[in-house]
N, C-alpha and C. Protein backbone atom coordinates (compact mmCIF):
# COMPACT_ATOMS: atom_id res chain seq x y z
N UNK A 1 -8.95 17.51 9.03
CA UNK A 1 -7.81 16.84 8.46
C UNK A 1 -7.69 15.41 8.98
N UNK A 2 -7.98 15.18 9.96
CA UNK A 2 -7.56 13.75 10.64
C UNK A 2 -8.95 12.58 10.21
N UNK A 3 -9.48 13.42 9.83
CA UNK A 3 -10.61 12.45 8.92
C UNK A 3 -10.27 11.29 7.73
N UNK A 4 -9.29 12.13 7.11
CA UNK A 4 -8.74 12.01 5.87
C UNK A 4 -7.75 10.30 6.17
N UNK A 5 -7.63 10.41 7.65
CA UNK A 5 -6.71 9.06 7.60
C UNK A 5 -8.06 7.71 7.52
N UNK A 6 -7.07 6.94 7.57
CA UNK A 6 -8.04 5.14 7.24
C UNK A 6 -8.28 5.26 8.29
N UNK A 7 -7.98 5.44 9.60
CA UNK A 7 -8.68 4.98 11.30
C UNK A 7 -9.89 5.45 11.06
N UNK A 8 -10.20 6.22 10.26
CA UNK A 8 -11.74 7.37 10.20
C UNK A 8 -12.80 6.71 9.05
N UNK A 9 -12.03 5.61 8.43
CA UNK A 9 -12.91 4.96 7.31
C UNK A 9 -13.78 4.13 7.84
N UNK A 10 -15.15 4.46 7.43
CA UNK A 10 -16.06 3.53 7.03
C UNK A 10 -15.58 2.10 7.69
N UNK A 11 -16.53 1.20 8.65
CA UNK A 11 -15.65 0.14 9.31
C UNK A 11 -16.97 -1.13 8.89
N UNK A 12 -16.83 -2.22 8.79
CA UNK A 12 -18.13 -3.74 8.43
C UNK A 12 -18.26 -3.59 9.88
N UNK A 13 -19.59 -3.43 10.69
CA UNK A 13 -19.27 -2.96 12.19
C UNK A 13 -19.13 -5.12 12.33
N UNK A 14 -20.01 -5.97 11.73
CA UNK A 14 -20.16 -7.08 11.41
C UNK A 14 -18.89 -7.92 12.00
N UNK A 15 -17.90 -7.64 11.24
CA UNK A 15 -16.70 -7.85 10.63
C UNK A 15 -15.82 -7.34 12.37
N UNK A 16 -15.64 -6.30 12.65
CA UNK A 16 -14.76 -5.75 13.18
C UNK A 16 -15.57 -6.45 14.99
N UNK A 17 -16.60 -6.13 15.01
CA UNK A 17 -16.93 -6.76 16.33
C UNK A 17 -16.91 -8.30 16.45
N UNK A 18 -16.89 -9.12 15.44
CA UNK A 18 -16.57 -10.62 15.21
C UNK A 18 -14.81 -10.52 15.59
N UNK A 19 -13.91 -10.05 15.30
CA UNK A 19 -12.33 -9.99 15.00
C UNK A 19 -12.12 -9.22 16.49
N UNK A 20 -12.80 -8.56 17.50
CA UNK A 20 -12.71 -7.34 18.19
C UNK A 20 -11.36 -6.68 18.06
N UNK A 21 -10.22 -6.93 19.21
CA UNK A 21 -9.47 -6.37 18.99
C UNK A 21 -8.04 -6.87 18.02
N UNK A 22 -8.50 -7.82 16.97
CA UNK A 22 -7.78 -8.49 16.17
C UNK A 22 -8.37 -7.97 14.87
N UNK A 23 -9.26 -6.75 15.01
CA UNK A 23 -10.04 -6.90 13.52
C UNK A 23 -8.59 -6.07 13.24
N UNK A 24 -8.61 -6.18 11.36
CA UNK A 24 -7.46 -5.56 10.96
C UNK A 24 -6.06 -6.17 11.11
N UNK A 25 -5.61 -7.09 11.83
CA UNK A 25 -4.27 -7.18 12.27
C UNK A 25 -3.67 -8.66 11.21
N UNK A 26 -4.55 -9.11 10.38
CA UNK A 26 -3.86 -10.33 9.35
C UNK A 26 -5.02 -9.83 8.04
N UNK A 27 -4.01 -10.33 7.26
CA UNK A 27 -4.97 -10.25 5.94
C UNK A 27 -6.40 -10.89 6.07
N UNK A 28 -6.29 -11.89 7.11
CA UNK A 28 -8.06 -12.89 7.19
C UNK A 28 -9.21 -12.60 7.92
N UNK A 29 -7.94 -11.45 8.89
CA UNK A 29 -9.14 -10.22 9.81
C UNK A 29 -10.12 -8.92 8.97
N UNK A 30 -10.30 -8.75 7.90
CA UNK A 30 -10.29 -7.76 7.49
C UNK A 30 -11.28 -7.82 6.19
N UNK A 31 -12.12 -6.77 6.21
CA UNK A 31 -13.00 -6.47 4.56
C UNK A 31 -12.35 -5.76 3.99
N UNK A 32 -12.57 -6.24 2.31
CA UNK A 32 -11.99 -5.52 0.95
C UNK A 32 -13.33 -5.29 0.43
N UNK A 33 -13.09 -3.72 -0.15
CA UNK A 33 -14.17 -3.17 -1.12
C UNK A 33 -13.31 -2.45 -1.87
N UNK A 34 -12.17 -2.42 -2.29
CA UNK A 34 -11.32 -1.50 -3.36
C UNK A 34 -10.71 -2.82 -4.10
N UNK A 35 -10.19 -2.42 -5.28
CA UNK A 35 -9.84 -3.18 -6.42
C UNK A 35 -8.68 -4.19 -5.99
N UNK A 36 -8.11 -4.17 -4.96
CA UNK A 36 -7.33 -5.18 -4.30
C UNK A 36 -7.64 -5.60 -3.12
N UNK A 37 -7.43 -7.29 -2.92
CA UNK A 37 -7.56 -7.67 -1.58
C UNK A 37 -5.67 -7.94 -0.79
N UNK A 38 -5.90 -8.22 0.44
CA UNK A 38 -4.65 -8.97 0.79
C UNK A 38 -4.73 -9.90 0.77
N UNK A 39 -3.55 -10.83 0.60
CA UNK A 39 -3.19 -11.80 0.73
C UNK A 39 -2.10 -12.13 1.30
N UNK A 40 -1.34 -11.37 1.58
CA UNK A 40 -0.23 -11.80 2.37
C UNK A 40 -0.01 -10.27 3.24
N UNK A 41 0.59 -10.56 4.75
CA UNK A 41 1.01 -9.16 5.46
C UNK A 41 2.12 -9.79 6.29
N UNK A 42 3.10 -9.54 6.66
CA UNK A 42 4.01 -9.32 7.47
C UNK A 42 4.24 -8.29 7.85
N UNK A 43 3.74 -7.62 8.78
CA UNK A 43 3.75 -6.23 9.44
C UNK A 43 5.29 -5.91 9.52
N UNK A 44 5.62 -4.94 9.01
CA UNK A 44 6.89 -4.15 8.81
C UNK A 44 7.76 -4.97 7.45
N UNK A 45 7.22 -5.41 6.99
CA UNK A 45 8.08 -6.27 5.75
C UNK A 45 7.49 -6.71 5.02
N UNK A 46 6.43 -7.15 4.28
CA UNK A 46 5.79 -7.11 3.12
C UNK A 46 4.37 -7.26 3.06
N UNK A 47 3.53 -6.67 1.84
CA UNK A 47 2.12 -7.46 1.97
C UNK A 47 1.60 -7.86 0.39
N UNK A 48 1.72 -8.30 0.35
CA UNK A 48 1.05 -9.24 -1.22
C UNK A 48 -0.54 -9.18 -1.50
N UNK A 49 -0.76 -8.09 -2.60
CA UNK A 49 -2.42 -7.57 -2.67
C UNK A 49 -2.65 -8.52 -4.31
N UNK A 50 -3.75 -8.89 -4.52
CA UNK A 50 -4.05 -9.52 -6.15
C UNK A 50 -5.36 -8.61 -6.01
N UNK A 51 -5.90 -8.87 -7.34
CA UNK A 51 -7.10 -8.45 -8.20
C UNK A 51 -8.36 -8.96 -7.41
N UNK A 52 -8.80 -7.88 -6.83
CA UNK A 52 -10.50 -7.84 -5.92
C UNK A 52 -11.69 -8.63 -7.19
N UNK A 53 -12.16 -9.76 -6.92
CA UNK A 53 -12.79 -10.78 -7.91
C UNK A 53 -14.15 -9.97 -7.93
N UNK A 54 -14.33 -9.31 -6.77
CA UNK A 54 -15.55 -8.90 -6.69
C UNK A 54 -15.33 -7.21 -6.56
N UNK A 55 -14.78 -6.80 -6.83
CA UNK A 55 -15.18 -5.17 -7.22
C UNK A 55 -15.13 -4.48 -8.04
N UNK A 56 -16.25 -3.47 -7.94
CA UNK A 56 -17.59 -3.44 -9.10
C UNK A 56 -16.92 -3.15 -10.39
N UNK A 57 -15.54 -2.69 -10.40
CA UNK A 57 -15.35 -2.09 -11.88
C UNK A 57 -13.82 -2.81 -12.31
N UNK A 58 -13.97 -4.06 -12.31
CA UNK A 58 -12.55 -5.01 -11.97
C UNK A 58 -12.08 -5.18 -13.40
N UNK A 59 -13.09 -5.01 -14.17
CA UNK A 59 -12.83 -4.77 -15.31
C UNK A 59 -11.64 -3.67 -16.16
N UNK A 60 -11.53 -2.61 -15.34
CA UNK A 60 -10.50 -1.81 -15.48
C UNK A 60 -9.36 -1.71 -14.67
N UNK A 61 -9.50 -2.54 -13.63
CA UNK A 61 -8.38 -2.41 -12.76
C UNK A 61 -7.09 -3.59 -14.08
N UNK A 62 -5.95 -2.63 -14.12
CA UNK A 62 -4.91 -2.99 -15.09
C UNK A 62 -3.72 -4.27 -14.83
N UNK A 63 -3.72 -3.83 -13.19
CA UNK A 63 -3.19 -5.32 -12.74
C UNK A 63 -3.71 -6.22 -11.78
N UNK A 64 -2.67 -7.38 -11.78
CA UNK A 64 -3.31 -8.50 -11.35
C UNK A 64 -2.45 -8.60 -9.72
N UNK A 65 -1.61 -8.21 -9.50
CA UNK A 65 -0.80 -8.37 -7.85
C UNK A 65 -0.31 -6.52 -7.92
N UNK A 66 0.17 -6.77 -6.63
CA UNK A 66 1.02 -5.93 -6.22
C UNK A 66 1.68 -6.44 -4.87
N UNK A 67 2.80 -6.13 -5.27
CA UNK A 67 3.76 -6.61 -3.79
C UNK A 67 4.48 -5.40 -3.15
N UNK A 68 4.18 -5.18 -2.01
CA UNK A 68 4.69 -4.04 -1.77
C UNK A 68 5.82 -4.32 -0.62
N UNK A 69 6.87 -3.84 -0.40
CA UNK A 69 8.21 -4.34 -0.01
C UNK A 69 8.50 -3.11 1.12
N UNK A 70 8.62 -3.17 2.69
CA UNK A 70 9.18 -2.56 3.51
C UNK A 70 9.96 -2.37 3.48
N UNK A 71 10.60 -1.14 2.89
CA UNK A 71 12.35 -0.72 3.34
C UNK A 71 12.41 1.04 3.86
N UNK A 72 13.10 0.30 5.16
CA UNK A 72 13.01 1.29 5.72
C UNK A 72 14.76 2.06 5.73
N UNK A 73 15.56 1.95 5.02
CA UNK A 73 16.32 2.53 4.74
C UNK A 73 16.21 3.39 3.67
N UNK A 74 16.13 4.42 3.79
CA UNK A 74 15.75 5.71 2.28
C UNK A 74 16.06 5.43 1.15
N UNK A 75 17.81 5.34 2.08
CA UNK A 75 18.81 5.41 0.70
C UNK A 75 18.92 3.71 0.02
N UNK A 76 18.69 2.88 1.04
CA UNK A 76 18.78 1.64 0.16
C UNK A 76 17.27 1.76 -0.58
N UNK A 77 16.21 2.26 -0.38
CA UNK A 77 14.92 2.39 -1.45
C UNK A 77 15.53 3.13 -2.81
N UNK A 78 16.17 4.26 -2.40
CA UNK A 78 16.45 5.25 -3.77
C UNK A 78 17.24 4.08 -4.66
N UNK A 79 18.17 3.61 -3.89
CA UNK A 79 18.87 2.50 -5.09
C UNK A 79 18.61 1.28 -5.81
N UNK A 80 17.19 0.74 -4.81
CA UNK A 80 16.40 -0.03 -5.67
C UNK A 80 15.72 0.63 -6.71
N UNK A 81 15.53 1.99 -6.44
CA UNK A 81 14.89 2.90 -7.25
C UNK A 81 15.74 2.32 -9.05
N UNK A 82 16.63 3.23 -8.49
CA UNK A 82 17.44 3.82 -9.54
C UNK A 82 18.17 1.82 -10.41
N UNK A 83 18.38 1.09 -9.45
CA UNK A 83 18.18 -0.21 -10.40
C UNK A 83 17.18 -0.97 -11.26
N UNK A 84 15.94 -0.24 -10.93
CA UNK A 84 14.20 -0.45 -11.36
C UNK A 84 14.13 -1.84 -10.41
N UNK A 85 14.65 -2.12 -9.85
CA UNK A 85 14.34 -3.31 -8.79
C UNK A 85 12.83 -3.12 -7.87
N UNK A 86 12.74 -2.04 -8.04
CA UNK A 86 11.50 -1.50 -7.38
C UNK A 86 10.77 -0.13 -8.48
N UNK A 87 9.54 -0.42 -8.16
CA UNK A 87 8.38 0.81 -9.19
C UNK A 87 8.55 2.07 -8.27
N UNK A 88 8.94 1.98 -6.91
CA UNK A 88 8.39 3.53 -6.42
C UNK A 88 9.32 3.21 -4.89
N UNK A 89 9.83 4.24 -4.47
CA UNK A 89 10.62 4.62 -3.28
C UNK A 89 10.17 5.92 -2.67
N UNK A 90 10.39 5.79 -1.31
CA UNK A 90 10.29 6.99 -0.83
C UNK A 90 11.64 7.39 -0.56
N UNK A 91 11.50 8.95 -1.09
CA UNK A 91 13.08 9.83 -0.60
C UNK A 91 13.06 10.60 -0.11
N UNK A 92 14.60 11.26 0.70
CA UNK A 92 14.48 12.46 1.77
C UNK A 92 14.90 13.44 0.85
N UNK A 93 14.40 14.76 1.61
CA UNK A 93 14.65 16.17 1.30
C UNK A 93 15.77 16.16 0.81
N UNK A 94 16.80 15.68 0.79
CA UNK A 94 18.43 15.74 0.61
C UNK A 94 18.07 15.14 -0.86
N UNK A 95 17.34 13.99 -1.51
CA UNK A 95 17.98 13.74 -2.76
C UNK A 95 16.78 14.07 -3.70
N UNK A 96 15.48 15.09 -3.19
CA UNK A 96 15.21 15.49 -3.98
C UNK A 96 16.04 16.24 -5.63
N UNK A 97 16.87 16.80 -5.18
CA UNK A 97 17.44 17.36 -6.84
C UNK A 97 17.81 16.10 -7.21
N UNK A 98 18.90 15.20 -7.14
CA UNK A 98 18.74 13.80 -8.08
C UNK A 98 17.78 13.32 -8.99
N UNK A 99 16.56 13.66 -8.15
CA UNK A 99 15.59 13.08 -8.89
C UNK A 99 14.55 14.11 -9.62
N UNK A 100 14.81 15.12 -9.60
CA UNK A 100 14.17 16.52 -9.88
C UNK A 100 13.69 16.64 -11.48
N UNK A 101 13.84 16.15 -12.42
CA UNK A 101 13.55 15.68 -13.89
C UNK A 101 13.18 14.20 -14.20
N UNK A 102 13.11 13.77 -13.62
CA UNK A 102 12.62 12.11 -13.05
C UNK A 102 10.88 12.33 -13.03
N UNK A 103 10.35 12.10 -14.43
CA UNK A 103 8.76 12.45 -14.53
C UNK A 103 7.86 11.54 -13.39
N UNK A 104 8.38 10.42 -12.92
CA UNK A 104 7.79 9.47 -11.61
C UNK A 104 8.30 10.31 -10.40
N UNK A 105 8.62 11.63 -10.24
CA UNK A 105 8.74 12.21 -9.08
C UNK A 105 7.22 12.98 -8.51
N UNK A 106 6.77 12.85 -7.50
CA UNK A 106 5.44 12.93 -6.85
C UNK A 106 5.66 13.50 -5.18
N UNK A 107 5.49 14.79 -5.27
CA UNK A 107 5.54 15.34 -3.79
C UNK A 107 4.24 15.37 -3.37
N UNK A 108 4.46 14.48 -2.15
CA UNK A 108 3.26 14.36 -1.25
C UNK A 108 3.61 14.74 0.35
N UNK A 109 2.79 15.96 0.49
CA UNK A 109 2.78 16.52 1.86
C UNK A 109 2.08 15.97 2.69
C-alpha cells in the first residue's frame, strides 16, 4: 500500500541529486512527465498547473490551466462548493447526506 503514494514514484535521479535536498520544494525544482506542469506553488495556498507542451498525448488533454486553491476550512470549501466558486471540495462525514444525489459526489478512501 505505501507504494501507491508519490514519495515511491519513479524520481530524474539527474534532477533530484542536482536540487539535493531542495529537489521538489518550488515549481523550478522539479520534472514534469504528466499532462500538466507547475507553474506556480505556494505551499499551503495555491499552485497554478498549465498544459505539459511536451507530453506525449497533449493532444487530448481538454484543458489548458488548473488552479488549485488551499482551503483548509471544510465547511468554507463546501460553500464555495455549493456557490460553483470552486469545481471540487473536500467534505466531512457530517455533510455527506447534503450532498448524497449530487452526481460530482466521489468517495475516496
Amino acid at each position: 500500500q505505501l507504494l501507491a503514494l508519490n514519495t515511491f514514484a519513479p524520481q530524474n535521479e539527474k534532477v533530484a541529486k542536482k536540487y539535493g535536498k531542495n529537489y521538489g520544494t518550488a515549481a523550478d525544482r522539479a520534472v514534469y512527465n504528466g499532462p500538466f506542469k507547475v507553474d506556480d506553488w505556494k505551499q499551503e495556498d495555491k499552485t497554478l498547473l498549465s498544459k505539459n507542451q511536451y507530453y506525449w498525448d497533449k493532444k487530448n488533454v481538454k484543458l489548458d490551466k488548473v488552479n488549485y486553491k488551499v482551503i483548509k476550512d471544510l465547511q468554507a470549501g463546501a460553500s464555495l462548493y455549493d456557490t460553483e466558486s470552486v469545481d471540487d471540495a473536500v467534505i466531512t462525514a457530517d455533510q455527506v447526506n447534503k450532498y448524497k444525489d449530487n452526481k460530482g459526489l466521489n468517495f475516496v478512501l
